[in-house]
Protein backbone atom coordinates (compact mmCIF):
# COMPACT_ATOMS: atom_id res chain seq x y z
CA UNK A 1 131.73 44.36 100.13
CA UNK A 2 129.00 45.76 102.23
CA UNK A 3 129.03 46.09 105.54
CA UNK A 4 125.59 45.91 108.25
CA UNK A 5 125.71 47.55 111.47
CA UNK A 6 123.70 46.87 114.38
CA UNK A 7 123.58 48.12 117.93
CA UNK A 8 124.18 45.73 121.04
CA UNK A 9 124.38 46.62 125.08
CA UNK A 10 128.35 47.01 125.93
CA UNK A 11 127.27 43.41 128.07
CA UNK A 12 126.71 41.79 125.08
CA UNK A 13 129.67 43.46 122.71
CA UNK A 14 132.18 42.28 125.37
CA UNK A 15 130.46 38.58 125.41
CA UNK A 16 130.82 38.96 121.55
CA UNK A 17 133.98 39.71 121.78
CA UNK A 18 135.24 36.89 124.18
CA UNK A 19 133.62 34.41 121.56
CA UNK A 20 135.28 35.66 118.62
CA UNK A 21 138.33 35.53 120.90
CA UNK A 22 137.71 32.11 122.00
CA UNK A 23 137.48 31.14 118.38
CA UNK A 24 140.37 32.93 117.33
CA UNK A 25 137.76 35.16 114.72
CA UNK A 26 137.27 38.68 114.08
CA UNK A 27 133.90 40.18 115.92
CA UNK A 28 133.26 40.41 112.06
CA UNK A 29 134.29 37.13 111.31
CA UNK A 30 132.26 35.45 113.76
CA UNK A 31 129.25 37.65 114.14
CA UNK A 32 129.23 37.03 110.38
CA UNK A 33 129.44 33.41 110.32
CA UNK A 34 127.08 32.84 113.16
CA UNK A 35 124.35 34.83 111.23
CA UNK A 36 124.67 33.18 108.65
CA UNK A 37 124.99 29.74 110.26
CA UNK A 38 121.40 30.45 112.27
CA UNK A 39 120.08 31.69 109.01
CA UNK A 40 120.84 28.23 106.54
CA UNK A 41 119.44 25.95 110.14
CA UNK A 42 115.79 28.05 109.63
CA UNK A 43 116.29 27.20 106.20
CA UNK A 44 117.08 23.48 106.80
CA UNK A 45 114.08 22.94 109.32
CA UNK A 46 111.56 24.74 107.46
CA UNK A 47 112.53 21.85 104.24
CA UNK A 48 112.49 19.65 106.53
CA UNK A 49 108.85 20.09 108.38
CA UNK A 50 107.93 20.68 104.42
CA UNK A 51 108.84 17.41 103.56
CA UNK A 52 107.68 16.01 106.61
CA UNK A 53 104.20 17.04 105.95
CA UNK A 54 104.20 15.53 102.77
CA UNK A 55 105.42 12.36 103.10
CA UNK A 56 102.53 11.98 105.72
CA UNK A 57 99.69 13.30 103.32
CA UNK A 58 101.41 10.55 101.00
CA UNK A 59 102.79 7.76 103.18
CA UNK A 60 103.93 4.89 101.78
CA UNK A 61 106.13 3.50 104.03
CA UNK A 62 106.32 -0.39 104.57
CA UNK A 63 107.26 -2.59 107.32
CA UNK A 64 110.80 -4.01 107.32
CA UNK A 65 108.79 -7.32 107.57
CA UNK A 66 106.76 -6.57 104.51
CA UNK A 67 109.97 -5.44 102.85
CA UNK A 68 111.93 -8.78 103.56
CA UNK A 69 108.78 -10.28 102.22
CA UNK A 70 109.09 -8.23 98.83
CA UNK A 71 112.82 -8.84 98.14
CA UNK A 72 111.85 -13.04 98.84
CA UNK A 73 113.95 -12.59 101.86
């Protein structure tokens, strides 16, 4: 296992450190999880605004009218 290091203000270790209390984690555990966490969201919204844009260079979306008329409903 690796391990990253990374400076913070002694404000913001002890904030850390009341969080990973809080949560009943390690200030690895958390500051781990977290990262990673914020990381797979920028993931998820940059697919997201992907697909976004192309469904509206391609739109074919339908009224729920026009689909009742389709299925004979």
């Amino acid at each position: 296992m690796s391990t990253v290091t990374f400076r913070v203000t002694d404000e913001e270790k002890a904030f850390i450190q009341s969080m990973a209390d809080l949560n009943g984690l390690s200030l690895s555990e958390l500051a781990r999880t977290k990262l990673l966490e914020g990381l797979e969201d920028q993931i998820d919204m940059a697919l997201y605004e992907k697909a976004i844009k192309s469904h509206e260079l391609n739109d074919e979306s339908i009224s729920h009218q026009a689909m009742l008329q389709e299925l004979g409903l």
